[in-house]
Protein backbone atom coordinates (compact mmCIF):
# COMPACT_ATOMS: atom_id res chain seq x y z
CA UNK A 1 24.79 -46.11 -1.96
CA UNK A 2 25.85 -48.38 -4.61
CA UNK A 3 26.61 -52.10 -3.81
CA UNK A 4 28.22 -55.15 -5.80
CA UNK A 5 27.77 -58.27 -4.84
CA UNK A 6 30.58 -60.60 -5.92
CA UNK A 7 28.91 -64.05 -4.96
CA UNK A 8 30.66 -67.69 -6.58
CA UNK A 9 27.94 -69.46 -8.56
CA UNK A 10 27.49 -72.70 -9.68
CA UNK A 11 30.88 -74.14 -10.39
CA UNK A 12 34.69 -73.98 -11.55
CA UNK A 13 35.86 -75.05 -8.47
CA UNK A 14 37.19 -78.73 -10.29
CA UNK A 15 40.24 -79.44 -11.79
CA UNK A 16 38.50 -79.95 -15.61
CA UNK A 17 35.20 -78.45 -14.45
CA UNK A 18 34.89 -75.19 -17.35
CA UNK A 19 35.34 -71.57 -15.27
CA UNK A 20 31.86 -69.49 -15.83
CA UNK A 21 32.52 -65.74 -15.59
CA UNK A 22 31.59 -64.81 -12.41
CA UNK A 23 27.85 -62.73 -11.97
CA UNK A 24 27.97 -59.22 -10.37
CA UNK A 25 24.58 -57.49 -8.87
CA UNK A 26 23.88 -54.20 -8.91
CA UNK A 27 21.45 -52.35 -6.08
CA UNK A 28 21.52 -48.84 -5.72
CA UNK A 29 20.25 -47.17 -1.84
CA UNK A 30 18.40 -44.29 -3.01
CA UNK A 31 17.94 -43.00 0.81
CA UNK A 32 20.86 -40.48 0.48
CA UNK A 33 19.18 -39.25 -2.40
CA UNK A 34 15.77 -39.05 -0.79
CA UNK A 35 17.07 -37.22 2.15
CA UNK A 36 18.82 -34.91 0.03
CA UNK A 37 15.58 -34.23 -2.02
CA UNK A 38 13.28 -33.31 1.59
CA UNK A 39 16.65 -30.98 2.77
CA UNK A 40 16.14 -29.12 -0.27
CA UNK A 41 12.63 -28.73 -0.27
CA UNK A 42 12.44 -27.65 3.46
CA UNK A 43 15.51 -24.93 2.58
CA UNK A 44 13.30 -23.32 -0.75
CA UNK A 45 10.20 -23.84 1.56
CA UNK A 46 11.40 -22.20 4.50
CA UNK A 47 13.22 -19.55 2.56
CA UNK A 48 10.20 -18.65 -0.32
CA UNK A 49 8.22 -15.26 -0.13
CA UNK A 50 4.92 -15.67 -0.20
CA UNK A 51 2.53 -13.59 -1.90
CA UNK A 52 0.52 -11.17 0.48
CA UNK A 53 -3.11 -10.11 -0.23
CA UNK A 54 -2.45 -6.53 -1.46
CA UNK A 55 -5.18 -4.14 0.42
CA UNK A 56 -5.71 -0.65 0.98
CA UNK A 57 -6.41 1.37 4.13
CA UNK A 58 -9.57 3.34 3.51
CA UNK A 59 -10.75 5.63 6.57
CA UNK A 60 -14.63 6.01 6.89
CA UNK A 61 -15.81 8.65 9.73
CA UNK A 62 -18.07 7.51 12.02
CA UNK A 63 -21.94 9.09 11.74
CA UNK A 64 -22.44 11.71 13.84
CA UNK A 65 -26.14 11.77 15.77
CA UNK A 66 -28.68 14.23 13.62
CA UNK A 67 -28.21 17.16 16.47
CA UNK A 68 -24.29 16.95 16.93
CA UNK A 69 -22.24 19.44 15.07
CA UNK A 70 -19.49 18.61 12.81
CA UNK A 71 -16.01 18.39 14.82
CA UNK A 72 -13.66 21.69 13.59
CA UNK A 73 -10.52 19.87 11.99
CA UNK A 74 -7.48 21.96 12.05
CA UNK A 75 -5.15 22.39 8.62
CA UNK A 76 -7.39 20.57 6.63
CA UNK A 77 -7.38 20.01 2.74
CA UNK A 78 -10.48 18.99 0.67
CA UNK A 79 -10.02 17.28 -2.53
CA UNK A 80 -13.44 17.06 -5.01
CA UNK A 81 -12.96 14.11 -7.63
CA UNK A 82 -15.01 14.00 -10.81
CA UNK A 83 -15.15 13.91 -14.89
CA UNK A 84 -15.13 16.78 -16.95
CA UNK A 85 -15.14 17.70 -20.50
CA UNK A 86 -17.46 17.42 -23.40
CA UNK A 87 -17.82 13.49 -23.16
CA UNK A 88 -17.37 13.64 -19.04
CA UNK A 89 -13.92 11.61 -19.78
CA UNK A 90 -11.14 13.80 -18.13
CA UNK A 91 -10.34 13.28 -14.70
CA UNK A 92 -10.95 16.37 -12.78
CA UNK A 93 -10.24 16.95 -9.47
CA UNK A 94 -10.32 20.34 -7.29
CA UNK A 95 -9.12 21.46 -3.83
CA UNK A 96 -9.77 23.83 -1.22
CA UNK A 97 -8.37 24.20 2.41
CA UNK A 98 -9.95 24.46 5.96
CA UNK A 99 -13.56 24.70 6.65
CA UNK A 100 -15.95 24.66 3.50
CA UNK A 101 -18.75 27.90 3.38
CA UNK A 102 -21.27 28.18 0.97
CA UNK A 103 -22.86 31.14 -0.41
CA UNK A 104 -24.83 33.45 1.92
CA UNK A 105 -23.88 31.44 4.68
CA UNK A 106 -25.05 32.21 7.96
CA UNK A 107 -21.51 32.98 9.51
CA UNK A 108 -21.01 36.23 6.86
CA UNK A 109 -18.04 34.14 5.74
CA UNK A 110 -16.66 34.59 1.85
CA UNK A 111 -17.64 31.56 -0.24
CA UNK A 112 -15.03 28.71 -0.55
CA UNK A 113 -13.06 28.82 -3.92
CA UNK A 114 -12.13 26.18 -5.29
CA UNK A 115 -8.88 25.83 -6.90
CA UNK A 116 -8.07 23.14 -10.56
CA UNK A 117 -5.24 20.63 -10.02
CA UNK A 118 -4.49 17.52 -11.33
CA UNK A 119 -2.63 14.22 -10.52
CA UNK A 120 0.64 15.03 -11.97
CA UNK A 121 3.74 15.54 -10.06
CA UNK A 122 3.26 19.58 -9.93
CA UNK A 123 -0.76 18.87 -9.55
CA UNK A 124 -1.72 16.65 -5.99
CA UNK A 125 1.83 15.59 -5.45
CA UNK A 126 2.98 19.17 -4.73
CA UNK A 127 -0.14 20.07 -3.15
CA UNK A 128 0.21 17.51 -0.31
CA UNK A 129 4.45 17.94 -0.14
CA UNK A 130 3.82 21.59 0.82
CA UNK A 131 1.00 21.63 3.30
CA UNK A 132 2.54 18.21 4.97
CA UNK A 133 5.63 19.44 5.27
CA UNK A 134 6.05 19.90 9.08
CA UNK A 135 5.19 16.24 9.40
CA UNK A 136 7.46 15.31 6.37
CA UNK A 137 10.89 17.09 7.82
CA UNK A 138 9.71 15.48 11.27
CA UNK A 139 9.69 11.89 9.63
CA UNK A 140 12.83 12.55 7.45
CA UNK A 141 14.17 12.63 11.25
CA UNK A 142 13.45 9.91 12.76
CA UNK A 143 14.28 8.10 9.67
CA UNK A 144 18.06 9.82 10.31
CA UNK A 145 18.18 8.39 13.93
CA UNK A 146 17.15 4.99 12.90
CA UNK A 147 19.76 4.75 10.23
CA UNK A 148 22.07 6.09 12.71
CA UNK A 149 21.36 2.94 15.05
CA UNK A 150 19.91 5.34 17.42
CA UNK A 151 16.47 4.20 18.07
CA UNK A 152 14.81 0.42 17.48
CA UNK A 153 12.75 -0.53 14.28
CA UNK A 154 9.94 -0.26 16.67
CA UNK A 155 10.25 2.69 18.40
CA UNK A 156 11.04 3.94 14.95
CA UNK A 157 7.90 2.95 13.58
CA UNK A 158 5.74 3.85 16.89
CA UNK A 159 7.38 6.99 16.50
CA UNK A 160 6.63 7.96 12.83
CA UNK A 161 2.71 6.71 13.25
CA UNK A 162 2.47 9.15 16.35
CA UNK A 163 4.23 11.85 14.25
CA UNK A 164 1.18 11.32 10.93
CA UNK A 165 -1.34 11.14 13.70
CA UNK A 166 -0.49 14.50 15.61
CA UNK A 167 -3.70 16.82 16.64
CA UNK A 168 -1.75 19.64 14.06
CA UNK A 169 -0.82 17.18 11.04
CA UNK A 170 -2.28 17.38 7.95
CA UNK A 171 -5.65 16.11 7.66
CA UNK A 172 -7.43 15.02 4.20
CA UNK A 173 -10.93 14.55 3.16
CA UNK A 174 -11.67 12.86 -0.33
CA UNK A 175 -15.30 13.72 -2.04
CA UNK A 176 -16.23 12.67 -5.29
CA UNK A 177 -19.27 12.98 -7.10
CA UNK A 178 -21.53 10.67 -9.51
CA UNK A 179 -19.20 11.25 -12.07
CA UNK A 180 -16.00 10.52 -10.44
CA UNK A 181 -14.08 6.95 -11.18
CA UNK A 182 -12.81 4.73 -8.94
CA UNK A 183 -9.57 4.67 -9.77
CA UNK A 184 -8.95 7.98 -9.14
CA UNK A 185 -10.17 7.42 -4.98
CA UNK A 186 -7.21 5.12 -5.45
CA UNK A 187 -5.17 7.16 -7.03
CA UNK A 188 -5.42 10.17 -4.38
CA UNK A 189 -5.08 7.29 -2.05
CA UNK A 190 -1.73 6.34 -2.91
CA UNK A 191 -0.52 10.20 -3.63
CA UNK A 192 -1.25 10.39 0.18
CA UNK A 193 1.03 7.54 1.30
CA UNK A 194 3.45 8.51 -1.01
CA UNK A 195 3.39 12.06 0.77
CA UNK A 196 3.22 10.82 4.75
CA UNK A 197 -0.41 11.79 4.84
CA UNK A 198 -1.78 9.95 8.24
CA UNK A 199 -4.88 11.10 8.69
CA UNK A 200 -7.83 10.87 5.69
CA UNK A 201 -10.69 10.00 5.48
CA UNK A 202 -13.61 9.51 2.14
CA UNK A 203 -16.85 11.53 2.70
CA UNK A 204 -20.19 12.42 1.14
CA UNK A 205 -19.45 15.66 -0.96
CA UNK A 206 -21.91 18.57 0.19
CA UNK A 207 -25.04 19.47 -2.05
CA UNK A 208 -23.52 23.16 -1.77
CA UNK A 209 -20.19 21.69 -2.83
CA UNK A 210 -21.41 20.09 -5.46
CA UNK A 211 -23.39 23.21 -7.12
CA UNK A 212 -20.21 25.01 -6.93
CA UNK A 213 -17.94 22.17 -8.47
CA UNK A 214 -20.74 21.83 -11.33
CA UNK A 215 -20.51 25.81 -11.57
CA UNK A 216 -16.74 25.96 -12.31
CA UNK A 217 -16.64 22.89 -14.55
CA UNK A 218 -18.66 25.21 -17.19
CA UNK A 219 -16.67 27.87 -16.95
């Protein structure tokens, strides 16, 4: 705070002695002002958002021993990433569901198609929409309860991870060959969060797989 000191100098006080005007000092307390300054800075401090490193879930299986057979995954979806065109400079990217069979394979099975999408919202997005759907409508739920006030944030979210993870959900494997970008792995990364997708997982493509894909890129 402000004070004014109002002392009597030198004088005046005689009958004939000549009145001098009288001196006033100034000092100003700056603690109010201080303390003001470190209550503001602990309220924006305590208050800011900081900036969180901005990462990205990637699922790598774990190596199975040289005699072990591959596990049988159940409603499965295969997407093959790679460039195509006469300058190898358009994203392609092809799909195919369940287990993958080459030709003349031992089982007698037909050879796996493969079917031409793309990453547009009728291409992957619809892809993954229609063979999660089960798990979507079972989300879209619990998401109803927990607006509702019926269940916790936690058990909501417990809930919703055990829903994605579920033995008959929707599981994705991502193979892309020499030609393939990275930023479409992150693309089709993203597409699957966007679409529930819990379980995924980036693999080696096949050599069988990858005769086939180079087959139907010429035609």
């Amino acid at each position: 705070m402000a004070e004014v000191n109002t002392g009597d100098g030198g004088g005046g006080h005689g009958k004939h002695d000549k009145k001098r005007a009288k001196k006033a000092s100034t000092r100003i307390d700056m603690t109010p002002m201080v303390d003001l300054a470190f209550l503001l800075l602990t309220f924006f401090v305590l208050t800011s958002t900081f900036n969180k490193a901005k990462t990205m879930e990637i699922n790598f299986p774990a190596k199975l021993p040289p005699t072990a057979k591959p596990p049988r995954i159940n409603n499965a979806v295969t997407f093959l990433l790679t460039r195509e065109g006469a300058e190898a400079k358009e994203n392609g990217i092809y799909y195919y569901y369940g287990e993958f069979y080459g030709p003349n394979n031992k089982d007698g099975k037909p050879a796996t198609t493969f079917t031409k999408t793309d990453f547009s919202k009728e291409g992957l997005h619809k892809v993954l929409l229609d063979r999660n759907k089960l798990t979507i409508d079972a989300l879209n739920a619990l998401e109803e309860r927990y607006k509702k006030k019926e269940i916790a944030d936690t058990t909501y979210k417990r809930l919703a991870l055990a829903e994605k993870g579920k033995k008959d959900a929707l599981t994705v494997l991502i193979k892309a060959d020499d030609k393939a970008v990275y930023k479409n792995i992150v693309d089709a990364i993203d597409e699957l969060n966007i679409c529930n997708v819990g379980k995924y997982a980036i693999v080696d493509m096949g050599q069988a797989e990858l005769d086939i894909l180079n087959a139907v890129k010429k035609k």
